[in-house]
PDB file of N, CA and C in Angstrom:
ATOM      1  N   UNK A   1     136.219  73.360 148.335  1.00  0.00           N
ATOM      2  CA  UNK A   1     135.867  73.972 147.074  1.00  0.00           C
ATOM      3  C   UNK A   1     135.450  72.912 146.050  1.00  0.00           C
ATOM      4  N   UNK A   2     135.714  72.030 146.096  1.00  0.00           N
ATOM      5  CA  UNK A   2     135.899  70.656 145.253  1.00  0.00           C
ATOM      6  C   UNK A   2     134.263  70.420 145.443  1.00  0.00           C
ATOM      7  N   UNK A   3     134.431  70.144 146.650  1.00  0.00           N
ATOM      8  CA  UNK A   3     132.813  69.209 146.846  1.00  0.00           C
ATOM      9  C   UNK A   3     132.257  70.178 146.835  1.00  0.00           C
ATOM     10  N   UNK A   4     132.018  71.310 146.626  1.00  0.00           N
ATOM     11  CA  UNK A   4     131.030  72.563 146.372  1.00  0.00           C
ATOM     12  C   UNK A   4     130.589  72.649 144.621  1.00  0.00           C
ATOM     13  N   UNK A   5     132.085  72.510 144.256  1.00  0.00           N
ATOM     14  CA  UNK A   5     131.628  72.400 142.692  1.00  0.00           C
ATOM     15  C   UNK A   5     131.081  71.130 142.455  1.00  0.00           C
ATOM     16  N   UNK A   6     131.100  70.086 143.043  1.00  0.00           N
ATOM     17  CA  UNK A   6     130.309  68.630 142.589  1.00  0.00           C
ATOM     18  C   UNK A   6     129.044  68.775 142.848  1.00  0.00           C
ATOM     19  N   UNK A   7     128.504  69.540 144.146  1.00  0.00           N
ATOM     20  CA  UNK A   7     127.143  70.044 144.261  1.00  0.00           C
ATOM     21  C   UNK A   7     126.564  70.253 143.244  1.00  0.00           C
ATOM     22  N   UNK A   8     127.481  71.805 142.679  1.00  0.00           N
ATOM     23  CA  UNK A   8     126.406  72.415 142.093  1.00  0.00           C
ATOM     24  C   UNK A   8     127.480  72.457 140.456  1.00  0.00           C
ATOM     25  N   UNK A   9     127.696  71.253 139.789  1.00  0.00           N
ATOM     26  CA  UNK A   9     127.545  71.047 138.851  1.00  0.00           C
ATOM     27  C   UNK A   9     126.521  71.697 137.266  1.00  0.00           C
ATOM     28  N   UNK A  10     125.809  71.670 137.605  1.00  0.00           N
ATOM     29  CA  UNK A  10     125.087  72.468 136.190  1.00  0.00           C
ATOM     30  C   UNK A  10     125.776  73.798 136.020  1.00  0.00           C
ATOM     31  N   UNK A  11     126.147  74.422 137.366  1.00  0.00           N
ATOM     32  CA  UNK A  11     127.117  75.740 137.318  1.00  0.00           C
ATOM     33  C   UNK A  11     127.996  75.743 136.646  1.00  0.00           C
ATOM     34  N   UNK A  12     128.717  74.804 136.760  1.00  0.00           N
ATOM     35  CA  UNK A  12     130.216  74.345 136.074  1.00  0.00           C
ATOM     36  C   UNK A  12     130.149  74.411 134.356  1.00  0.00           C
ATOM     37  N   UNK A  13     128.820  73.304 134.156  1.00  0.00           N
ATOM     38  CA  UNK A  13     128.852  73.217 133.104  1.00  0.00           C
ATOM     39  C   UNK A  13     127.835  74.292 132.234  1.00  0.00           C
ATOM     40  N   UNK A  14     127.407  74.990 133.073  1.00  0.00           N
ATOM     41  CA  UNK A  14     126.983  76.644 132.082  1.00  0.00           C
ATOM     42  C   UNK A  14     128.045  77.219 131.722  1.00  0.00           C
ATOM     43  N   UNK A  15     129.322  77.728 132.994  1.00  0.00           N
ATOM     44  CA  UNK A  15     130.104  78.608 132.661  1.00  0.00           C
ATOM     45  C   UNK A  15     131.086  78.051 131.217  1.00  0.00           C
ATOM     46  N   UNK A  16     130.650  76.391 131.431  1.00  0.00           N
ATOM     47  CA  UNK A  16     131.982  75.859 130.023  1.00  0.00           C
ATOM     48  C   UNK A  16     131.364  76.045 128.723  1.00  0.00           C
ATOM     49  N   UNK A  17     129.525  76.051 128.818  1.00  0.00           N
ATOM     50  CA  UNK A  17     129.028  76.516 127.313  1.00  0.00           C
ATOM     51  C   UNK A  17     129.419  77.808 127.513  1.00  0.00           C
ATOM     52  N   UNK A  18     128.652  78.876 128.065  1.00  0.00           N
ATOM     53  CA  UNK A  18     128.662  79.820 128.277  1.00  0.00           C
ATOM     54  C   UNK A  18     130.431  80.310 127.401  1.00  0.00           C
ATOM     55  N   UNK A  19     131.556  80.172 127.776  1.00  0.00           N
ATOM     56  CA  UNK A  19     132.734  80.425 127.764  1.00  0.00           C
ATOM     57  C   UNK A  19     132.845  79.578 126.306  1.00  0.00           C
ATOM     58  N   UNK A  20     132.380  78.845 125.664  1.00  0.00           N
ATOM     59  CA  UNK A  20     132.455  77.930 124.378  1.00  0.00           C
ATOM     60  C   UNK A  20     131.613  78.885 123.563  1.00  0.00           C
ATOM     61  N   UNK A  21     130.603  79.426 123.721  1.00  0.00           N
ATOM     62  CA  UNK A  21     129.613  79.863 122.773  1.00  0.00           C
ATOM     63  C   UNK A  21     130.290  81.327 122.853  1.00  0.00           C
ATOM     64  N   UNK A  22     130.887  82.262 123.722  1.00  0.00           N
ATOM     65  CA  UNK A  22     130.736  83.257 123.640  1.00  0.00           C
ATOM     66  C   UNK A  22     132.671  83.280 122.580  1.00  0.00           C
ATOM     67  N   UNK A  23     133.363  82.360 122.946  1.00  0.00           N
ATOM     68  CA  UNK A  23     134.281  82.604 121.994  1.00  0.00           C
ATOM     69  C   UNK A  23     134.105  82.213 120.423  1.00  0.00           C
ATOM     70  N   UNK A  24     133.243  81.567 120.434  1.00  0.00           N
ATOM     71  CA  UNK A  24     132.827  80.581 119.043  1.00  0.00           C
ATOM     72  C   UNK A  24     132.498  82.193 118.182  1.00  0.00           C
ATOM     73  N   UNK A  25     131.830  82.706 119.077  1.00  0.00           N
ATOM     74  CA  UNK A  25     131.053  83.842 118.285  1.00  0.00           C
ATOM     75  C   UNK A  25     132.599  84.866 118.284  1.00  0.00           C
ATOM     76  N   UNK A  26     133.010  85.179 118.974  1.00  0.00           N
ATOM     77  CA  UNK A  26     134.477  85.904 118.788  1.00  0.00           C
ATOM     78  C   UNK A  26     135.177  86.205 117.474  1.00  0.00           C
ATOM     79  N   UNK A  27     135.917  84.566 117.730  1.00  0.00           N
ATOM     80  CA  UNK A  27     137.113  84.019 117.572  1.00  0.00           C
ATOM     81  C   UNK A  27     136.867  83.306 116.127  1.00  0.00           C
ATOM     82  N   UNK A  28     135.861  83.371 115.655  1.00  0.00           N
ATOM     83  CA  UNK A  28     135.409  82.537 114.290  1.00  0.00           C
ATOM     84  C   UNK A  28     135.247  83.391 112.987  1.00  0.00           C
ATOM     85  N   UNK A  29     135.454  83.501 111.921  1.00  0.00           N
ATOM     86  CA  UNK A  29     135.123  83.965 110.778  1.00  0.00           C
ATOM     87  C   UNK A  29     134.117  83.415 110.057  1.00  0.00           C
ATOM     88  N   UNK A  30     134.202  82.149 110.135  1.00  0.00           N
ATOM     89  CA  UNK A  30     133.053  81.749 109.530  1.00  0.00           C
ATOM     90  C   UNK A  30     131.540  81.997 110.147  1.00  0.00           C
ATOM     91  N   UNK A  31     130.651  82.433 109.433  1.00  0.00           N
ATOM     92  CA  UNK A  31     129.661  82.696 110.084  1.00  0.00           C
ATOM     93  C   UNK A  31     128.482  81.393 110.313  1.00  0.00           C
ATOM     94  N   UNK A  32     128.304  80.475 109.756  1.00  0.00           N
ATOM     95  CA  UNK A  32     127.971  79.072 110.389  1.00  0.00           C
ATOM     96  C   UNK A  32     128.424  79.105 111.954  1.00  0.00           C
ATOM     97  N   UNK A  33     129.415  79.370 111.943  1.00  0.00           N
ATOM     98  CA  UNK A  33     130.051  78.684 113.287  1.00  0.00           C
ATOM     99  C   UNK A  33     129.777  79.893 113.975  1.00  0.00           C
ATOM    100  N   UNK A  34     129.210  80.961 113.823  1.00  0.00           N
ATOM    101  CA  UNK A  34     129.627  82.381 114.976  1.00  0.00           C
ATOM    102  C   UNK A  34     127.837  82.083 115.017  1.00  0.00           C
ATOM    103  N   UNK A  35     126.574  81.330 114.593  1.00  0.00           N
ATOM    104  CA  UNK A  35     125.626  80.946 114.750  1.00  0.00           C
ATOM    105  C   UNK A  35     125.488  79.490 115.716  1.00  0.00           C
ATOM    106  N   UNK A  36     126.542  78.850 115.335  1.00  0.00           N
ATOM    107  CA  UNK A  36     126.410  77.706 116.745  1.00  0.00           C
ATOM    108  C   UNK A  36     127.314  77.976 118.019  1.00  0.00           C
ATOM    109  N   UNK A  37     127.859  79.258 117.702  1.00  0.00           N
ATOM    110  CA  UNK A  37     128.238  79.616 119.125  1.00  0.00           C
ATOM    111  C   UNK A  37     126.964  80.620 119.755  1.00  0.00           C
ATOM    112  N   UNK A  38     126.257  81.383 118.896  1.00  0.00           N
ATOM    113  CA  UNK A  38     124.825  81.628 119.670  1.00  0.00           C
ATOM    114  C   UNK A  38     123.935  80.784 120.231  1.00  0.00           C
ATOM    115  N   UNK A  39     123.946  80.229 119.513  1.00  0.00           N
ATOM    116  CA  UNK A  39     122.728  78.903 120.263  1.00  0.00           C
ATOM    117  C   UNK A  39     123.365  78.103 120.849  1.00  0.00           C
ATOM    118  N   UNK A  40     124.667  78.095 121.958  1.00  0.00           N
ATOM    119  CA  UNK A  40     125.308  77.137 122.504  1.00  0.00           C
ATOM    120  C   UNK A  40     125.260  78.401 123.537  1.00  0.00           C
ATOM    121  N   UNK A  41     125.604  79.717 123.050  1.00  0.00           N
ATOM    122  CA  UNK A  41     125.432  80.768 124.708  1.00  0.00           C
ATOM    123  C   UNK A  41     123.934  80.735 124.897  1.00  0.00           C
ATOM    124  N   UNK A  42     123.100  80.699 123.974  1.00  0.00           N
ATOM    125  CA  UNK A  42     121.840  80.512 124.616  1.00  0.00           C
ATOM    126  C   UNK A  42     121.512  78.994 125.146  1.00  0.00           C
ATOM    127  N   UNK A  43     122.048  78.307 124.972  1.00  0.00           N
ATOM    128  CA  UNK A  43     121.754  77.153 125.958  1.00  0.00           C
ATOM    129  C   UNK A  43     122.129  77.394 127.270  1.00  0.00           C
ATOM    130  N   UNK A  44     123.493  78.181 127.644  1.00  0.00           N
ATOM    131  CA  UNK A  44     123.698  77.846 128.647  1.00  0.00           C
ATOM    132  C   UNK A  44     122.735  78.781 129.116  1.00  0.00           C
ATOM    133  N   UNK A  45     122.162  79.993 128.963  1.00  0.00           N
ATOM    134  CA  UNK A  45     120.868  80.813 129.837  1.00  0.00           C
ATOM    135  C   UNK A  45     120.369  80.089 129.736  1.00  0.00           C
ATOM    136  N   UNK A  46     119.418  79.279 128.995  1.00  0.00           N
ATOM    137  CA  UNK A  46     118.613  78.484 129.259  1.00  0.00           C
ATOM    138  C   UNK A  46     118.636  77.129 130.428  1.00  0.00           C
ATOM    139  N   UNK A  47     120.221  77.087 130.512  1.00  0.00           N
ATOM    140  CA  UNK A  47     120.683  76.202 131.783  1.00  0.00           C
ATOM    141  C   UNK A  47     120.449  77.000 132.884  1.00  0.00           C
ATOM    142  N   UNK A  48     121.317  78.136 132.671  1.00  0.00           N
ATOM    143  CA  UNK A  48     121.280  79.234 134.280  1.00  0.00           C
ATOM    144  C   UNK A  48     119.773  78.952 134.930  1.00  0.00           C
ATOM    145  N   UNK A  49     118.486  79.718 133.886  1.00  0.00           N
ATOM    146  CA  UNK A  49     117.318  79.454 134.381  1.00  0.00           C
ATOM    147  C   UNK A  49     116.989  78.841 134.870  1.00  0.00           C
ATOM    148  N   UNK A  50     116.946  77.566 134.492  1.00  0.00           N
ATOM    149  CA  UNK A  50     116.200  76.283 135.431  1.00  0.00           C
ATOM    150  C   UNK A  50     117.030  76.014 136.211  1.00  0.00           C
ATOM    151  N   UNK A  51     118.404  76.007 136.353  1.00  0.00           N
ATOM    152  CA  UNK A  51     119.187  75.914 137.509  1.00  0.00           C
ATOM    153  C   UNK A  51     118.751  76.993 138.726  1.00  0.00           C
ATOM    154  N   UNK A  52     118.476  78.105 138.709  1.00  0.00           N
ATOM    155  CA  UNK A  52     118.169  78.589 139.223  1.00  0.00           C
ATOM    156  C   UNK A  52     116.344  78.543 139.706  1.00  0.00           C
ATOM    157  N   UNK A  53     115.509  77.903 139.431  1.00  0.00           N
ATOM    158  CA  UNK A  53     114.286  77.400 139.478  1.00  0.00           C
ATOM    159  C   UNK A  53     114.016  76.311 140.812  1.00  0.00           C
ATOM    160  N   UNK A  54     115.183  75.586 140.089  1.00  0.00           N
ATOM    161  CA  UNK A  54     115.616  74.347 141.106  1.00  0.00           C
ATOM    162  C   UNK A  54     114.754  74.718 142.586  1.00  0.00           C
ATOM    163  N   UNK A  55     113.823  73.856 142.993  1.00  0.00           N
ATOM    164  CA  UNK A  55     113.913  74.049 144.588  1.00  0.00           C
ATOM    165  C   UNK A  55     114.175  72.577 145.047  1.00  0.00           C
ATOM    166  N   UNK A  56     114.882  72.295 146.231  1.00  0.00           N
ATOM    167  CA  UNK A  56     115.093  70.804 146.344  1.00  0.00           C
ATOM    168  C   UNK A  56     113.533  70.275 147.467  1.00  0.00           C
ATOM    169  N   UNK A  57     113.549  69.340 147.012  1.00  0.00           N
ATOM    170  CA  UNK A  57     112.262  69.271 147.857  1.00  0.00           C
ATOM    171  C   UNK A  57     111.233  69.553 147.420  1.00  0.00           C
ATOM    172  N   UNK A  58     111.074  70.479 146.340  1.00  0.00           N
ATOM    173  CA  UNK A  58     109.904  71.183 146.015  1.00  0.00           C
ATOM    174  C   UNK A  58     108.846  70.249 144.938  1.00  0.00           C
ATOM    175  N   UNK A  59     107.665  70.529 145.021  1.00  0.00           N
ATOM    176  CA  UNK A  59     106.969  69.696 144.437  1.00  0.00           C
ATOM    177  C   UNK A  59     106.111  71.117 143.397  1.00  0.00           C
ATOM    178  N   UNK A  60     105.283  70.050 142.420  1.00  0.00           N
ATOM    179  CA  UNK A  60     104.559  71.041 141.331  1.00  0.00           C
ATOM    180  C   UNK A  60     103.367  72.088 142.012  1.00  0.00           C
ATOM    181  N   UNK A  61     102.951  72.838 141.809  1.00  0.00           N
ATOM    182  CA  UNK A  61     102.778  74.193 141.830  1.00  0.00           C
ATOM    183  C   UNK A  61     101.079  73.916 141.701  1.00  0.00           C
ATOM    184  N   UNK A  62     100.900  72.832 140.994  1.00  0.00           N
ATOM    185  CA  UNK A  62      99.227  72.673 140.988  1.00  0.00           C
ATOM    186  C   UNK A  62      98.969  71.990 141.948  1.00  0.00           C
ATOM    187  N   UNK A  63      99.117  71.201 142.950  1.00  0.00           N
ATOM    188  CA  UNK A  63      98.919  70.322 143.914  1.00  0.00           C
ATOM    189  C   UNK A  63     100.391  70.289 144.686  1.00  0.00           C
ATOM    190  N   UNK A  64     100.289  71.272 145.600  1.00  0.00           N
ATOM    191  CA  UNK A  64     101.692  71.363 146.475  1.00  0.00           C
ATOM    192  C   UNK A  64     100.820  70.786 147.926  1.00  0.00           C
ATOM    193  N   UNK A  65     102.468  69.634 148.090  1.00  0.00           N
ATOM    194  CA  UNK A  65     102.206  68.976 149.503  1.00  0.00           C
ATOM    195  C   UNK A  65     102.550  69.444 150.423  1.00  0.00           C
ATOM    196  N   UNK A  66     103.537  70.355 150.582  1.00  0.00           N
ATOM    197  CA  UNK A  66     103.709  71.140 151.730  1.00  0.00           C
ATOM    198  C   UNK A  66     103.767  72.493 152.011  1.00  0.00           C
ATOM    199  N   UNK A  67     104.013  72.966 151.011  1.00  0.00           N
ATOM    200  CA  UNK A  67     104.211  74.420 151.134  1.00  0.00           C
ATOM    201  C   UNK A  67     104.815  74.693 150.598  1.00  0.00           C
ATOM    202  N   UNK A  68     106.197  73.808 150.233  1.00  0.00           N
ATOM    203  CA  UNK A  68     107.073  74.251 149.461  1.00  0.00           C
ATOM    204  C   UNK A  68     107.336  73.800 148.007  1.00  0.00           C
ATOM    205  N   UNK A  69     106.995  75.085 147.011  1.00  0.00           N
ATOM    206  CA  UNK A  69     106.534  74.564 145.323  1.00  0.00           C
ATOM    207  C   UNK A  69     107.435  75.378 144.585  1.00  0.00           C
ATOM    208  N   UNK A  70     107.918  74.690 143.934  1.00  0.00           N
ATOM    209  CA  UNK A  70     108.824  74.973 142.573  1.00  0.00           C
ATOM    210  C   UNK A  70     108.019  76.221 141.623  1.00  0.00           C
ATOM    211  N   UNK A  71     108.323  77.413 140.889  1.00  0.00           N
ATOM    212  CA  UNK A  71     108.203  78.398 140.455  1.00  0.00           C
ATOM    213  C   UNK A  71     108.025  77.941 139.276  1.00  0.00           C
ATOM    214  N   UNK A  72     106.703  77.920 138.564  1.00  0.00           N
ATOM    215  CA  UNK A  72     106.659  77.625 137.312  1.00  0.00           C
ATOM    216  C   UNK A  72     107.301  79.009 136.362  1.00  0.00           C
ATOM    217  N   UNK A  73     107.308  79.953 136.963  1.00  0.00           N
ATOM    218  CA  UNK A  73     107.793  81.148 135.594  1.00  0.00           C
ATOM    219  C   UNK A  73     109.191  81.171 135.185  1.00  0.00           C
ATOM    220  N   UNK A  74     109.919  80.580 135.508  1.00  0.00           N
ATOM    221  CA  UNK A  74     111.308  80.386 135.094  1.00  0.00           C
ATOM    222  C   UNK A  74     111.542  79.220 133.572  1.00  0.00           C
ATOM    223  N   UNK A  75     110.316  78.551 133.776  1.00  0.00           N
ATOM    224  CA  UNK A  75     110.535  77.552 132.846  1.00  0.00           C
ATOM    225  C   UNK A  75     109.339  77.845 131.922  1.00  0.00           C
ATOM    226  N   UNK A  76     108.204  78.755 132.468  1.00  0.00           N
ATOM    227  CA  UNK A  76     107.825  79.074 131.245  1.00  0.00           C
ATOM    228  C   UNK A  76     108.533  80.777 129.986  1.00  0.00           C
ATOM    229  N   UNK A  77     109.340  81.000 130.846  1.00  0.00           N
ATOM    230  CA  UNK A  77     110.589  81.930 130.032  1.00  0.00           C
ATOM    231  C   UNK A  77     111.608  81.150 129.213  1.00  0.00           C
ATOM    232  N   UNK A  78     111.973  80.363 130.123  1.00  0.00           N
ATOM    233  CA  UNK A  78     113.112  79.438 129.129  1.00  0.00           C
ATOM    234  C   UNK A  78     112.068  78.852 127.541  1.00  0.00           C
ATOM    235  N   UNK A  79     111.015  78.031 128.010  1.00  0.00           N
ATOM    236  CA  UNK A  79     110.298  77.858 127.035  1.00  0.00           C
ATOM    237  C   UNK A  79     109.793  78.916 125.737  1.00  0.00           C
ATOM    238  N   UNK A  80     109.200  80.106 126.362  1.00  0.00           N
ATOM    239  CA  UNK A  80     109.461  81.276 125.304  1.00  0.00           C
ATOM    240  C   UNK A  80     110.961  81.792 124.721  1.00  0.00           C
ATOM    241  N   UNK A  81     111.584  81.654 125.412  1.00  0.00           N
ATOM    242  CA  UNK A  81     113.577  81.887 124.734  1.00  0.00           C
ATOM    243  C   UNK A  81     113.723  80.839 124.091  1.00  0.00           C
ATOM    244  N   UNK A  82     112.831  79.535 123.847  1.00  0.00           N
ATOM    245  CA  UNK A  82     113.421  78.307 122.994  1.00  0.00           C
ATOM    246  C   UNK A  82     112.880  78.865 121.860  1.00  0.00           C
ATOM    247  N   UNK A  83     111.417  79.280 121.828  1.00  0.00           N
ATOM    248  CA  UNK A  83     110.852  79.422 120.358  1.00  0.00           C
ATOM    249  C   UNK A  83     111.588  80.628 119.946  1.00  0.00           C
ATOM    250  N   UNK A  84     111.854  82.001 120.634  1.00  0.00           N
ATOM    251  CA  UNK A  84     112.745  83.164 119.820  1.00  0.00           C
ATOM    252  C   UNK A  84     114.308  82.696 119.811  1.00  0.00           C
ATOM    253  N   UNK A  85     114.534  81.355 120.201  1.00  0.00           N
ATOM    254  CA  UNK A  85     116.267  81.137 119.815  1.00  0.00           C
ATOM    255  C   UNK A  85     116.107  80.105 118.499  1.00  0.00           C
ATOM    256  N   UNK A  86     114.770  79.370 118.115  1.00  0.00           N
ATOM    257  CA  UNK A  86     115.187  78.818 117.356  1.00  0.00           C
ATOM    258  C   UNK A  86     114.545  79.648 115.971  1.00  0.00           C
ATOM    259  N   UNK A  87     113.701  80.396 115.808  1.00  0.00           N
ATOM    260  CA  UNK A  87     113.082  81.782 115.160  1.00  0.00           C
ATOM    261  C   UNK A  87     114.495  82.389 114.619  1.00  0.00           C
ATOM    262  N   UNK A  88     115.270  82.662 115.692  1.00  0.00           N
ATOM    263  CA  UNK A  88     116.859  83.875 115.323  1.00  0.00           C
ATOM    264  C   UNK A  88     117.385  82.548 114.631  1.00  0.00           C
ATOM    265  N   UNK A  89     117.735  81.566 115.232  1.00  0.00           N
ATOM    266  CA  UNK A  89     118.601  80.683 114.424  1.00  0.00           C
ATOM    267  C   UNK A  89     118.123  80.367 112.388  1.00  0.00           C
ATOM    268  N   UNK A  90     117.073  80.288 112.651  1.00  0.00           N
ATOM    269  CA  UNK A  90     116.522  79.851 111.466  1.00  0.00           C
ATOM    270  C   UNK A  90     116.629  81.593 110.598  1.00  0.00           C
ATOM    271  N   UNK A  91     116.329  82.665 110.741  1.00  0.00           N
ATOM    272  CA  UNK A  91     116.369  83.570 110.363  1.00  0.00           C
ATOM    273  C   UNK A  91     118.318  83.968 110.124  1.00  0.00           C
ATOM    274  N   UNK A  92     118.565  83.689 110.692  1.00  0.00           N
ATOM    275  CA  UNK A  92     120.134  83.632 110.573  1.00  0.00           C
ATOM    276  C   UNK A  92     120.424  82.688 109.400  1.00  0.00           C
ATOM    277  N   UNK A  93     120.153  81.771 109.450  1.00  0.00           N
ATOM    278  CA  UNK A  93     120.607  80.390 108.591  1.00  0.00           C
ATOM    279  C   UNK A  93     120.365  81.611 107.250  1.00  0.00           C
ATOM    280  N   UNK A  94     118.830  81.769 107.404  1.00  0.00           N
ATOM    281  CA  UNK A  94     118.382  82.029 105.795  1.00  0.00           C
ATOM    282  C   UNK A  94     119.621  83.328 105.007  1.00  0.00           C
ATOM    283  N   UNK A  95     119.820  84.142 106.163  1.00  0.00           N
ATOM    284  CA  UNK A  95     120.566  85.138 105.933  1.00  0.00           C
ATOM    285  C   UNK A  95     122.254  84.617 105.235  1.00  0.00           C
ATOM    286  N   UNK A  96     122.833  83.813 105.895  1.00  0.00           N
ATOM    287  CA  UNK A  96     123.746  83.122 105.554  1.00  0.00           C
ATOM    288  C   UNK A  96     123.809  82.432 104.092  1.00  0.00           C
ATOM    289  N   UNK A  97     122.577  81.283 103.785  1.00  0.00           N
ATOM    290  CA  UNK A  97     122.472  81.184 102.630  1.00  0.00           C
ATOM    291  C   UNK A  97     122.406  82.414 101.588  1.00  0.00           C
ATOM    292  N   UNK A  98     121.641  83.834 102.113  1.00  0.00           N
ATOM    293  CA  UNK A  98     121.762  84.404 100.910  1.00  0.00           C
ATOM    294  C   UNK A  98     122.811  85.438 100.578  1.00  0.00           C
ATOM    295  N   UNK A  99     123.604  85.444 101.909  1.00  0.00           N
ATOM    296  CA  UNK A  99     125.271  85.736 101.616  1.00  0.00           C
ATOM    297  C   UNK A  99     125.741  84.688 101.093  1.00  0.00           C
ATOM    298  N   UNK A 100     125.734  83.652 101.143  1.00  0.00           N
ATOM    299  CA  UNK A 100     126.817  83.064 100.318  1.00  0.00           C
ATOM    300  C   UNK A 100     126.274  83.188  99.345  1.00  0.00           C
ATOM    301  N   UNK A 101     124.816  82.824  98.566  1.00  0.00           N
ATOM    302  CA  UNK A 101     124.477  82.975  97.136  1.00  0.00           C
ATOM    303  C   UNK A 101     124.819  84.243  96.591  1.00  0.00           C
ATOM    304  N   UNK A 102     124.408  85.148  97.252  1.00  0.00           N
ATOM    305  CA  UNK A 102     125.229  86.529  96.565  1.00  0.00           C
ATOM    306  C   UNK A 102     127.085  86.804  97.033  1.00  0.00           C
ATOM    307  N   UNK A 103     127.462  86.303  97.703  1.00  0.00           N
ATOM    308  CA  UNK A 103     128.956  86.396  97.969  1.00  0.00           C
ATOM    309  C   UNK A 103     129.789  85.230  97.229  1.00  0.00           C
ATOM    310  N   UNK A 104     129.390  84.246  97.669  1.00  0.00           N
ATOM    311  CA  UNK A 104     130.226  82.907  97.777  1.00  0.00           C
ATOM    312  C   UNK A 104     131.468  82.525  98.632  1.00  0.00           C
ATOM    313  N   UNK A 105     130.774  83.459  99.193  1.00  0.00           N
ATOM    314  CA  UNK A 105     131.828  82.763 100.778  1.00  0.00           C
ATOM    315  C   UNK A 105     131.386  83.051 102.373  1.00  0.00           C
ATOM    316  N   UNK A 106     131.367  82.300 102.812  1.00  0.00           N
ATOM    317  CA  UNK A 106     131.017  82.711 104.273  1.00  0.00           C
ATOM    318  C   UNK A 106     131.883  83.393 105.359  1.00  0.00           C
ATOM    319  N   UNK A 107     133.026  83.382 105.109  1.00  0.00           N
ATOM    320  CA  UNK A 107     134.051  84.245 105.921  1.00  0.00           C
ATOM    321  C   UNK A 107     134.339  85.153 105.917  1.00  0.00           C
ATOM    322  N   UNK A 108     134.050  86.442 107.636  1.00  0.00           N
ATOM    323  CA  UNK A 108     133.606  87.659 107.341  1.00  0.00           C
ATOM    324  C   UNK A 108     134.723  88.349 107.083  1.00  0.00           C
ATOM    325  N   UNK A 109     135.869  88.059 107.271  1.00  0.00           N
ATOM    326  CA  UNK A 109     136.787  89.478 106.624  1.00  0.00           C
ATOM    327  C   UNK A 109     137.136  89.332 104.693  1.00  0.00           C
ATOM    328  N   UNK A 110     136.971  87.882 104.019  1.00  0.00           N
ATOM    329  CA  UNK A 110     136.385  87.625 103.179  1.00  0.00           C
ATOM    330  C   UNK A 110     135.223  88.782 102.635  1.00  0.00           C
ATOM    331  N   UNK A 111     134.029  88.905 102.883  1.00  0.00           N
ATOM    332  CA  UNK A 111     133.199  89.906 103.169  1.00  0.00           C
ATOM    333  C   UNK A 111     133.457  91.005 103.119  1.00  0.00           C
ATOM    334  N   UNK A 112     134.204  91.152 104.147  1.00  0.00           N
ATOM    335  CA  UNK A 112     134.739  92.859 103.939  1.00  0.00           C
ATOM    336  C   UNK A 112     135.368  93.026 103.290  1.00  0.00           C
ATOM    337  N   UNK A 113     136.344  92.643 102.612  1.00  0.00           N
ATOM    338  CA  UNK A 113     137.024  93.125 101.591  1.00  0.00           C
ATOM    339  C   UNK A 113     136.306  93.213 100.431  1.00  0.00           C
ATOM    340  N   UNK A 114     134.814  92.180  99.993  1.00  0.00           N
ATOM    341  CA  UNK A 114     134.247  92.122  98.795  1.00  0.00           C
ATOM    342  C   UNK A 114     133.350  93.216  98.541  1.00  0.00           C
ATOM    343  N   UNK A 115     133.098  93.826 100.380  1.00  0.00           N
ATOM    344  CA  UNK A 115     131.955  94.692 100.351  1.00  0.00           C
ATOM    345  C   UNK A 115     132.641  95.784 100.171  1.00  0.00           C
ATOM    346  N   UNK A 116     134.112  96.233 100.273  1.00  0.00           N
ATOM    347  CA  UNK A 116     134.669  97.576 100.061  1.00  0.00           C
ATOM    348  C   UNK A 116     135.320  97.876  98.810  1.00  0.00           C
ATOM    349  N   UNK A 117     135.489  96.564  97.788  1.00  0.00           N
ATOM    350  CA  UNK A 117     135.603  96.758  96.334  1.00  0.00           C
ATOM    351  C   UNK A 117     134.735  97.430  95.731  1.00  0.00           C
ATOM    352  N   UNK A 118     133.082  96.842  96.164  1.00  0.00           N
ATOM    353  CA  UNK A 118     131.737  97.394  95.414  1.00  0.00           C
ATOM    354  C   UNK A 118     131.680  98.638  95.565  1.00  0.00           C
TER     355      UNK A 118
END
């Protein structure tokens, strides 16, 4: 089992973002931080993908030497999920700044209580 997980390593270390980003977003009140646990679970899809792309042996797709060629559409998806993860991130940020300018605080049960006074 050991030398199976040393193989296939990138596995390992998806499931530890993967499992980091998805509690960040949980387990956090602050909303800064429930935004770098999104873009830390979207890294690790963006790991899964090309991990899964992987061919060993395989050569590029425009000039293949044997037959056997690596799948360019996996990495041109990850590449489109970079520009709509960093699009959400930045659209998030802005949102954040203009909760806190109209709140003054970033912590969501903070929030809820300010939003059920109004």
């Amino acid at each position: 089992m050991i030398e199976t997980l040393a193989n296939r390593y990138t596995y390992v270390l998806l499931f530890v973002l993967l499992g980091i980003g998805l509690y960040m977003v949980i387990a956090n009140e602050n909303l800064v931080k429930k935004l770098i646990g999104v873009s830390l679970f979207q890294s690790a899809i963006f790991l899964f993908f090309i991990s899964m792309a992987y061919v060993d042996g395989g050569s590029s797709p425009i000039v293949p030497a044997d037959g056997r060629v690596a799948s360019p559409l996996p990495q041109v998806i990850v590449l489109t999920a970079i520009v709509v993860g960093i699009a959400l991130t930045a659209v998030g940020l802005a949102l954040v700044i203009r909760i806190y300018s109209e709140y003054g605080t970033l912590r969501e049960d903070t929030l809820r209580e300010v939003r059920v006074d109004e």
